[in-house]
Protein backbone atom coordinates (compact mmCIF):
# COMPACT_ATOMS: atom_id res chain seq x y z
CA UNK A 1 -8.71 7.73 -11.89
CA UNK A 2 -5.62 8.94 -11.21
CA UNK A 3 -2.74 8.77 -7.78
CA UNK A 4 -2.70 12.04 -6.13
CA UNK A 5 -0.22 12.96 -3.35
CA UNK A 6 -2.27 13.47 -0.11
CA UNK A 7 -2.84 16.76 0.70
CA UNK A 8 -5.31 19.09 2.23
CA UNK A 9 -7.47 18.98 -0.73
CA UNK A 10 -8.60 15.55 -0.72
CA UNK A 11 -8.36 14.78 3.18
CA UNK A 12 -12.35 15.94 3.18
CA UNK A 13 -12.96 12.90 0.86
CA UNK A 14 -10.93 10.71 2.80
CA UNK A 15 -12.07 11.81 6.25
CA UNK A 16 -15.49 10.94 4.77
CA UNK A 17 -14.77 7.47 3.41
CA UNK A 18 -13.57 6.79 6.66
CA UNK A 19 -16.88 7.89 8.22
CA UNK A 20 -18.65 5.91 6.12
CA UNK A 21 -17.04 2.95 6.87
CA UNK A 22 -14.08 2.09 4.82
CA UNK A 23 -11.03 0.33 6.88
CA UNK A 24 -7.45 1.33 5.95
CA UNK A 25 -6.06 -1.60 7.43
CA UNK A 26 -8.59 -4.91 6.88
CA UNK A 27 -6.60 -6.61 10.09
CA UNK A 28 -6.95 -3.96 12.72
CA UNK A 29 -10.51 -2.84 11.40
CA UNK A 30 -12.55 -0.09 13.16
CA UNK A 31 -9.38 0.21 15.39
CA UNK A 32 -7.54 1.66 12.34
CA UNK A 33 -10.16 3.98 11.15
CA UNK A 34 -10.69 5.23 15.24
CA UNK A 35 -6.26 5.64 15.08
CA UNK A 36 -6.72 7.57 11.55
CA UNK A 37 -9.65 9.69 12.42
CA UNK A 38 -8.27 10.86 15.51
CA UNK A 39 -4.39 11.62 14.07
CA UNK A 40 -6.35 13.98 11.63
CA UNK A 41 -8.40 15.53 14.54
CA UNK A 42 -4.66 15.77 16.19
CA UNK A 43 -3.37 17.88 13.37
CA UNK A 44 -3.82 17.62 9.78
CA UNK A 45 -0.98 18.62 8.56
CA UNK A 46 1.42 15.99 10.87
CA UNK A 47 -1.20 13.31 9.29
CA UNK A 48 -0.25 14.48 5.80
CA UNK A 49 3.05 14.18 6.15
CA UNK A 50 3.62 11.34 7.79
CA UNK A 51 1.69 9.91 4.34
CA UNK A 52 4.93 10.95 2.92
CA UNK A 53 7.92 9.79 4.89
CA UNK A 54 10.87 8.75 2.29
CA UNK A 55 13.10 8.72 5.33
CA UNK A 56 11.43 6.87 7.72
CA UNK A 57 11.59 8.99 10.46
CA UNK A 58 8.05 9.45 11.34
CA UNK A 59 6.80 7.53 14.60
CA UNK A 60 6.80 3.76 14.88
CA UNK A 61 3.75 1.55 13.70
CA UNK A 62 1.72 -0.80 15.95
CA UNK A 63 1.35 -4.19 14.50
CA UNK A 64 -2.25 -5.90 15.04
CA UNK A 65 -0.99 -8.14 17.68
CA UNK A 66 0.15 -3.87 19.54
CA UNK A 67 3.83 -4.64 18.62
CA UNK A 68 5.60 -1.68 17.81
CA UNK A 69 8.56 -1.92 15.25
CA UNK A 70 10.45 0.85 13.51
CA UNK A 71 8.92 2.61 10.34
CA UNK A 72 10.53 1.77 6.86
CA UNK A 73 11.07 4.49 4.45
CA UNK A 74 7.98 4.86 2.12
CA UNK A 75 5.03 7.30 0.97
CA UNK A 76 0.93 6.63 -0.09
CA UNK A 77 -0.63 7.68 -2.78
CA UNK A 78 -4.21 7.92 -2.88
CA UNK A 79 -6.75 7.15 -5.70
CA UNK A 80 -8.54 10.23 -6.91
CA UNK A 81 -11.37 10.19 -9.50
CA UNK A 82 -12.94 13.58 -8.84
CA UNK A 83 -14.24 11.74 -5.26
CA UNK A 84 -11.68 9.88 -2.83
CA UNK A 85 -11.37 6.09 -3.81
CA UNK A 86 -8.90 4.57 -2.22
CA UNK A 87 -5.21 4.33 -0.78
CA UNK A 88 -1.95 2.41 -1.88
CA UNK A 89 1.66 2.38 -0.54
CA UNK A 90 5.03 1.45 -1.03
CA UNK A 91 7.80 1.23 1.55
CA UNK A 92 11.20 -0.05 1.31
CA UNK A 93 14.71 -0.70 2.97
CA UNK A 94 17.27 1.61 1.76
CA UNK A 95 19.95 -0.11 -1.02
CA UNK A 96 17.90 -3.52 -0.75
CA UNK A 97 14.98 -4.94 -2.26
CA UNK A 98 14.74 -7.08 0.74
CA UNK A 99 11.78 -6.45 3.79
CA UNK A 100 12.78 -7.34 7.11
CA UNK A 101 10.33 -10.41 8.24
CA UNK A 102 7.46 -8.54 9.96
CA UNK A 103 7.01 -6.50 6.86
CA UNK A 104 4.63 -8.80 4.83
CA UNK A 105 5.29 -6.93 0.96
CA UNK A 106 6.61 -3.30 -0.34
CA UNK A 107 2.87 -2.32 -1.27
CA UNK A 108 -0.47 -2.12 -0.02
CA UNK A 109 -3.77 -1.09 -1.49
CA UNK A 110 -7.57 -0.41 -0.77
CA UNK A 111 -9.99 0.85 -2.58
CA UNK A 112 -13.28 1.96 -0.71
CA UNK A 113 -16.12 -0.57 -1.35
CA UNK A 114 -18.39 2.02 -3.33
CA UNK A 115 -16.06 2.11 -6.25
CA UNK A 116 -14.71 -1.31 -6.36
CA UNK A 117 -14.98 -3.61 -9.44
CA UNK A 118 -13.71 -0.61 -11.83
CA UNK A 119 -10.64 -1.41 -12.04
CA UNK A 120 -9.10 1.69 -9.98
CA UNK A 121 -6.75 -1.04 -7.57
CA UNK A 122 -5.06 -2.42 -11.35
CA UNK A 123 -4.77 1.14 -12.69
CA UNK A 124 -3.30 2.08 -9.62
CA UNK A 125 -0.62 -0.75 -8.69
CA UNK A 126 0.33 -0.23 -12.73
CA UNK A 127 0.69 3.64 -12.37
CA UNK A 128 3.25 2.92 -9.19
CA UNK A 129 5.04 0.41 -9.73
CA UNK A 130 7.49 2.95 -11.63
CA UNK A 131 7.70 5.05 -8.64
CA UNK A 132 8.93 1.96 -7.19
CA UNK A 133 11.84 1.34 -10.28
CA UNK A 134 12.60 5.06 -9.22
CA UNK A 135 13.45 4.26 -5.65
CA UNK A 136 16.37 1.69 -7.19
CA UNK A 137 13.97 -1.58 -6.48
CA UNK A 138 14.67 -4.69 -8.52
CA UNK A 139 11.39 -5.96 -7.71
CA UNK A 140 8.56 -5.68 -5.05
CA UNK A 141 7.04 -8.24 -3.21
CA UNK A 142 3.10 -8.10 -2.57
CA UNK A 143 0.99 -10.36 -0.31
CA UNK A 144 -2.70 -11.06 -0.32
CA UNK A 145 -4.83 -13.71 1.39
CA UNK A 146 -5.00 -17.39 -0.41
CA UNK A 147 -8.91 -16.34 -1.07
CA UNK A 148 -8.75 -12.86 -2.02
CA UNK A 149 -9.19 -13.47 -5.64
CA UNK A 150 -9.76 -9.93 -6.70
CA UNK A 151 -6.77 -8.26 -5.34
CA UNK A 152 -4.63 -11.75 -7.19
CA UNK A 153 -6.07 -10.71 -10.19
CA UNK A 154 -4.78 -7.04 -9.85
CA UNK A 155 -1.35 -8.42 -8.88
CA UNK A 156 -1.47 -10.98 -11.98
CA UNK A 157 -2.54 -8.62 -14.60
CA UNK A 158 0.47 -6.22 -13.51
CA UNK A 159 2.94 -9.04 -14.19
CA UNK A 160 3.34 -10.58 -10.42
CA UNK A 161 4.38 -14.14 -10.57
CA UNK A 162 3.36 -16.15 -7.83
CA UNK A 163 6.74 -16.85 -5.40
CA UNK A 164 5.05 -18.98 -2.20
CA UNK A 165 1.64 -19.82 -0.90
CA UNK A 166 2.41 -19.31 3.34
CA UNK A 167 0.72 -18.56 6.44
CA UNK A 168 0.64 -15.16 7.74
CA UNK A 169 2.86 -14.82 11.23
CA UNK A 170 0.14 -14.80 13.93
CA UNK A 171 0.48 -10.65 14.74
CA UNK A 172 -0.93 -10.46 11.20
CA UNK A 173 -3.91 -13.06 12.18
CA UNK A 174 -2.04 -16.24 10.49
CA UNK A 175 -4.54 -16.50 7.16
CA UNK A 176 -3.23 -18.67 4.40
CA UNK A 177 -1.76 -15.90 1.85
CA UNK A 178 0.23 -16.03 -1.35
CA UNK A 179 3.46 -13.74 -1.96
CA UNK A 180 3.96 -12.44 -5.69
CA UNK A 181 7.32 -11.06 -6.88
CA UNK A 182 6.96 -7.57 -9.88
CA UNK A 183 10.48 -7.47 -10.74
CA UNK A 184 11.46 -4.43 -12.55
CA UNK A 185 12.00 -4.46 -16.42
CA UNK A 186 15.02 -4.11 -18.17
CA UNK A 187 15.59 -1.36 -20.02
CA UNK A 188 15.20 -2.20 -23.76
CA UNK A 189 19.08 -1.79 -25.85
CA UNK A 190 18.31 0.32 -28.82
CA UNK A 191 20.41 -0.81 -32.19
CA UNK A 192 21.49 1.80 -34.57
CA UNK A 193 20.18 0.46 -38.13
């Protein structure tokens, strides 16, 4: 498995996942994959890029509760094994490591049900978390609900340390969740012998 940038390529295999089923966003549901499927029916290529916006200066996002806020800086990645598996993100706030409140963690993942429980979600938080050292981050912050053992266990076994158990604000549905800090490593000091 490896993280591919979208691109025309791939957007068969993730038009299809869609089709079959899979939800990018587990909160807004069907809603999400009706909102996805019809921005690539819209034009492709607009969909593409706004999967890459660094600056932030694609359109707004709708929150579940239809809030609209301002879109952070940020870019997806999706999870490629010959066959479209999945999807994870990072966004950010320029020259802070810090989220403004109604942004629940830097990244988000999914991996479609038909290739879960092979590890692809660990590989793939592992193989960006260095994109996210790259964009000047100290650390990243991830969320996941209290009972969501698998995706703890990909946070865990990338070296997230468990920060707070809290309730999500209501516009996210207000599940019990836990918040897990990565912080970046330090580069290792190399003595001369």
């Amino acid at each position: 498995m490896q993280l591919v940038w979208p691109a025309p390529r791939y957007l068969a295999g993730y038009v299809d996942a869609l089709k079959r089923g899979w939800e990018v966003d587990h909160l807004r549901g069907r809603a999400s994959t009706r909102d996805q499927l019809q921005a690539i029916a819209a034009g492709a290529g607009a969909f593409l890029d706004q999967e890459v916006d660094r600056e932030g200066k694609g359109p707004p996002i709708a929150l579940p509760d239809g809030s609209i806020i301002k879109r952070l800086p940020g870019f997806t990645r999706w999870l490629w094994d010959g066959g479209f598996c999945g999807r994870i993100n990072l966004r950010w706030q320029p020259g802070t490591a810090q989220l403004p409140p109604h942004v629940l963690g830097h990244i988000g993942y999914a991996v479609v049900p038909w290739k879960q429980r092979r590890g692809y979600a660990t590989q793939a938080l592992r193989d960006l978390l260095p994109l996210a050292w790259a964009e000047g981050l100290a650390h990243v912050e991830i969320t996941a609900d209290r009972d969501n053992v698998a995706s703890r266990r990909v946070i865990e076994t990338n070296g997230g340390r468990l920060v707070e158990e809290f309730d999500k604000p209501v516009q996210y549905g207000g599940a019990a969740s836990v918040r897990y800090r990565i912080v970046r490593p330090r580069p290792e000091l190399h003595q001369d012998p």
